[in-house]
Protein backbone atom coordinates (compact mmCIF):
# COMPACT_ATOMS: atom_id res chain seq x y z
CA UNK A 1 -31.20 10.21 13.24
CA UNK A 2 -27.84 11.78 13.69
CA UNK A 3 -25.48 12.93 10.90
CA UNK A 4 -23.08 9.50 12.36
CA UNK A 5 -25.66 7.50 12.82
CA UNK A 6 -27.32 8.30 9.24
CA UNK A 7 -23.71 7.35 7.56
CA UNK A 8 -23.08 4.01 9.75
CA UNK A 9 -26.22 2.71 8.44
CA UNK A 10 -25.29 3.79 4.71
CA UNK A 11 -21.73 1.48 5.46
CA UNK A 12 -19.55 4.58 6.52
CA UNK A 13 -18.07 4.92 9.82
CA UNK A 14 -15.78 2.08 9.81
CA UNK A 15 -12.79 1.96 12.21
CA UNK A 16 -8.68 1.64 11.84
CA UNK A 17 -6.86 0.51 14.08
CA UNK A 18 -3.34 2.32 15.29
CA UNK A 19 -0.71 -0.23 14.13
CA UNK A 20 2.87 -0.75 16.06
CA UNK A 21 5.09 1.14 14.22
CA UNK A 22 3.91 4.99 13.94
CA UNK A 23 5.68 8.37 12.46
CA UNK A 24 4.14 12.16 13.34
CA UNK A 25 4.12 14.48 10.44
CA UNK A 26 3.71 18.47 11.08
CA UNK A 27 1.91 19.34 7.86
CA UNK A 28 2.62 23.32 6.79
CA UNK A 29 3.05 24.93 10.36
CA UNK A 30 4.17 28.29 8.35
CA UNK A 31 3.82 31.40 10.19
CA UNK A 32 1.55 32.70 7.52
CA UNK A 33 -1.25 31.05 9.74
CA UNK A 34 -0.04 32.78 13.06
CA UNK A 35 0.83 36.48 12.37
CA UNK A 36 -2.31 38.80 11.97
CA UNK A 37 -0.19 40.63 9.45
CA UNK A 38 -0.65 38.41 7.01
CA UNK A 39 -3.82 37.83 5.05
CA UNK A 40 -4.15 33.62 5.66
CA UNK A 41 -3.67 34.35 9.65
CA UNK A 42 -6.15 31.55 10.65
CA UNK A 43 -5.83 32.47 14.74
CA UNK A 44 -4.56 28.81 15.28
CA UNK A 45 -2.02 29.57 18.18
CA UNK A 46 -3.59 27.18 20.49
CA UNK A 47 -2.89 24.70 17.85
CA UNK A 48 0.85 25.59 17.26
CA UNK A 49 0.72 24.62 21.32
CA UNK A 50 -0.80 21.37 21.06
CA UNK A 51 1.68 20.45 18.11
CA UNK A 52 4.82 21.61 19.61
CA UNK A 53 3.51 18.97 22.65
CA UNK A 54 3.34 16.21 20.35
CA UNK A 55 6.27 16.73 18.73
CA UNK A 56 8.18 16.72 22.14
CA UNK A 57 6.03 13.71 22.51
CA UNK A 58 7.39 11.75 19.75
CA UNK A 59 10.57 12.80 20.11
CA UNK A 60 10.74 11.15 23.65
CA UNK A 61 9.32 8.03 22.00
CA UNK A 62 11.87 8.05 19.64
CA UNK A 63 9.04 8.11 16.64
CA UNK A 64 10.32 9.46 13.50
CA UNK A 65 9.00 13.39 13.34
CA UNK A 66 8.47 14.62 9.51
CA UNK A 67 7.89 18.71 9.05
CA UNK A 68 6.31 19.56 6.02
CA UNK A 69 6.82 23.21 4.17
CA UNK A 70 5.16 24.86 1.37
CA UNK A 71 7.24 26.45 -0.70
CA UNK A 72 6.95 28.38 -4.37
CA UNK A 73 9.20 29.80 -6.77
CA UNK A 74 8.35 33.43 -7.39
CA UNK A 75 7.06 32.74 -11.24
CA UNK A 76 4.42 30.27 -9.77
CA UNK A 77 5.42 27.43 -12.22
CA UNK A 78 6.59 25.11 -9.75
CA UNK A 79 3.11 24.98 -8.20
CA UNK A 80 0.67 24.54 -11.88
CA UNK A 81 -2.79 24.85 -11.46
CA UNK A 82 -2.71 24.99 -7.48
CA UNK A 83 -0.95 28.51 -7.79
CA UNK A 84 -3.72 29.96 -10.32
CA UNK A 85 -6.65 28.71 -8.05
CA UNK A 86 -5.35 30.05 -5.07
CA UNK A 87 -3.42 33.20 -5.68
CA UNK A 88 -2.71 33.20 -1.66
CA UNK A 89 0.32 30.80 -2.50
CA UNK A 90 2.62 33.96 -2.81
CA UNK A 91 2.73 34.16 0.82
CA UNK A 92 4.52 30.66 0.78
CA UNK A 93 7.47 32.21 -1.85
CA UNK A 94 11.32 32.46 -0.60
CA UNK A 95 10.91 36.12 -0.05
CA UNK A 96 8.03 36.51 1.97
CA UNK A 97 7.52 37.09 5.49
CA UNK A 98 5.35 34.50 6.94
CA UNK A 99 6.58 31.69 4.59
CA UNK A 100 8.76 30.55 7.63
CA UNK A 101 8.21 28.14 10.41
CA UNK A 102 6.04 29.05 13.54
CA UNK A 103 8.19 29.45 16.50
CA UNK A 104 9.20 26.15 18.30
CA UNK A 105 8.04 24.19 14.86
CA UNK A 106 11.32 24.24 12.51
CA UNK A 107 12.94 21.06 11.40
CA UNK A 108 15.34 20.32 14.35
CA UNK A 109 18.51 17.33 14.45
CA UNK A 110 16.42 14.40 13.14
CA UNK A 111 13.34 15.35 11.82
CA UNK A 112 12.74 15.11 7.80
CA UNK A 113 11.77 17.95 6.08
CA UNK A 114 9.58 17.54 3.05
CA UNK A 115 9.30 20.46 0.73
CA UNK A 116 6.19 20.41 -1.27
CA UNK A 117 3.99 22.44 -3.63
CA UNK A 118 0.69 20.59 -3.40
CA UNK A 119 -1.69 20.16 -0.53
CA UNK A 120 -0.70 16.97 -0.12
CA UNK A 121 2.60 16.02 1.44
CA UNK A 122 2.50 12.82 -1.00
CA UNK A 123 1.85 14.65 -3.85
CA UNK A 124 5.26 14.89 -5.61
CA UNK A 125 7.38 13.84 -2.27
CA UNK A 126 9.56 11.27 -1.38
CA UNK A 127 6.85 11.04 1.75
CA UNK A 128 5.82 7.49 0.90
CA UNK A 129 8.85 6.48 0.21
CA UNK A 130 10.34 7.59 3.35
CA UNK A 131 7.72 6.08 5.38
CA UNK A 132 8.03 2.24 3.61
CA UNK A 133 11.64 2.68 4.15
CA UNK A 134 11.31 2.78 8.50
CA UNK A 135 8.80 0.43 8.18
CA UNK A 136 6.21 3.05 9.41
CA UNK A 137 2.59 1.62 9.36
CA UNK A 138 0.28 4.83 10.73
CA UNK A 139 1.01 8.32 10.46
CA UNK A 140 -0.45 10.65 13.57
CA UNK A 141 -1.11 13.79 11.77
CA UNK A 142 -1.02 17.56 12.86
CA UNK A 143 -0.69 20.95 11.10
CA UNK A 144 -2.62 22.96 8.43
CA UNK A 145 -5.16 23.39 7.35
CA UNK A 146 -7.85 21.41 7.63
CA UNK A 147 -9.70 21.68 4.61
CA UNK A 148 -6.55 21.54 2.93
CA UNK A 149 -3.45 20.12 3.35
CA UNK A 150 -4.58 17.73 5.97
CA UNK A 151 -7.82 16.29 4.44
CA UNK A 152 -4.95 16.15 1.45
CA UNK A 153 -2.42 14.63 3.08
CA UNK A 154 -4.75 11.93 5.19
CA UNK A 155 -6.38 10.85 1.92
CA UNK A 156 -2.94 10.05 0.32
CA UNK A 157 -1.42 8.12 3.56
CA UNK A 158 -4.83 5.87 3.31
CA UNK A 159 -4.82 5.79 -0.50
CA UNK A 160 -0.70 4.72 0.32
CA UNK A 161 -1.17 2.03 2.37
CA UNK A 162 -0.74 3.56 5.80
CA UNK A 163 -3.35 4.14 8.41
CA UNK A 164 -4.15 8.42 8.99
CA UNK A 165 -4.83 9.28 12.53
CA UNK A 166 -5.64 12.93 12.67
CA UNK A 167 -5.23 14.56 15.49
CA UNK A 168 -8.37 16.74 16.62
CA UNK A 169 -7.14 19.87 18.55
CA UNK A 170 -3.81 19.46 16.66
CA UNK A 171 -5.13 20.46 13.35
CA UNK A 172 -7.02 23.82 12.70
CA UNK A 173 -8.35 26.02 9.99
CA UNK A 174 -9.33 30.13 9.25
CA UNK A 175 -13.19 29.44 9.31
CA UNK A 176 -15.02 26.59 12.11
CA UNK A 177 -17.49 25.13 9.44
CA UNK A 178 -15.01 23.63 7.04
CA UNK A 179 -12.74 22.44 10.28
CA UNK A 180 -15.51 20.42 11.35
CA UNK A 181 -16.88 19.21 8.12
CA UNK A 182 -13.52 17.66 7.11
CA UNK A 183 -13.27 16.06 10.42
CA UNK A 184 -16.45 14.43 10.16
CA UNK A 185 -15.57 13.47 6.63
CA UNK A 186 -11.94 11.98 7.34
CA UNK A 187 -13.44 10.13 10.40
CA UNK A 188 -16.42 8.90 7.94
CA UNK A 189 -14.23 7.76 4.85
CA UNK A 190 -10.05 8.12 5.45
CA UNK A 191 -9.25 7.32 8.78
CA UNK A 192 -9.12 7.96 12.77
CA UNK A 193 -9.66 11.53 14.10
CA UNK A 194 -8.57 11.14 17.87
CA UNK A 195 -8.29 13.35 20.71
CA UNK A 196 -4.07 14.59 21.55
CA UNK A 197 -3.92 12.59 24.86
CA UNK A 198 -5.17 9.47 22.32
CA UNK A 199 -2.24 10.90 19.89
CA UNK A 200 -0.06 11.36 22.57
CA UNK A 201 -0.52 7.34 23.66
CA UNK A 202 -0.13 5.89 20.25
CA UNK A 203 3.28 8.11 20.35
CA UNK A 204 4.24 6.71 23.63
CA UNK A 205 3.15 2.94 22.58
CA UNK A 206 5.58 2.95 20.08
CA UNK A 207 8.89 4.42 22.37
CA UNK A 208 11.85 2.03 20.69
């Protein structure tokens, strides 16, 4: 029996369905991820790609487009226990190098920025908020990583109300085992994990 097959008879596996009214987020595309020089460089350039497309996708829609950043003050308070597990979250200060956007990914005339210090984008955001407020029902979600922020950040937009469809081949992570795993566990228990042409046609559904 196969790993999908063994959880749809346990009750796992069920399906969401895309509603009418959808927003992209970008979660993290920090440049810490895309310059060898840094120590978190996770080789996820043909990723950056594949979100820059969307992005141009829902922009031609007209669907909202939300760019998420981590960001931590130099003491580390701002950031509690997250900071002490993961000492990595210096790269992500004001001062460092490859706390800023990949190229093509910055917050442009209409996109929201959300400035967070969790892996979730919910987690201490005005995120859900934002989304009741344009009557957004399904969030399409890209960025990085994996593992972390976007297994995060889908559990909180299912946990809020709205439906996650991650976007496989728009999402990435440093190592392949985790990536997978958290796919398989996000389509098994959060939400949708879709192809980027299926991401790319919920976008275009929803042009207003």
């Amino acid at each position: 029996m196969s790993d999908a097959a063994d959880y749809e008879d346990a009750g796992l596996q069920g399906r969401l369905t895309p509603g009418t009214s959808p927003a992209l987020i970008i979660v993290d595309p920090c440049e810490a991820y895309t310059n060898p020089e840094c120590p978190l460089y996770a080789g996820v350039e043909d990723v950056a790609v594949q979100m820059r497309e969307l992005r141009a996708a829902a922009t031609a829609a007209g669907v909202p487009v939300i760019i998420t950043r981590v960001l931590h003050e130099p003491n580390g308070r701002d950031g509690g226990v997250f900071v002490q597990k993961v000492p990595a979250l210096k790269w992500f200060e004001p001062g460092s190098p490859f706390s800023g956007y990949i190229e093509g990914l910055a917050p442009g005339q209409g996109d929201i920025e959300i400035v967070k210090q969790y892996p979730s984008a919910f987690a201490g955001t005005s995120l859900a908020a934002t989304l009741a407020a344009l009557r957004i029902d399904t969030l399409v979600i890209t960025g990085l990583t994996t593992s972390g922020c976007i297994r995060a950040t889908a559990t909180d937009c299912m946990q809020s109300g709205f439906i996650p469809i991650v976007v496989d081949g728009a999402v990435g992570d440093r190592l392949p085992g985790p990536h997978e795993a958290n796919l398989f566990d996000i389509q098994a228990k959060i939400g949708e994990v879709v192809s980027v042409d299926a991401a790319r046609a919920i976008l275009g559904g929803a042009a207003r």
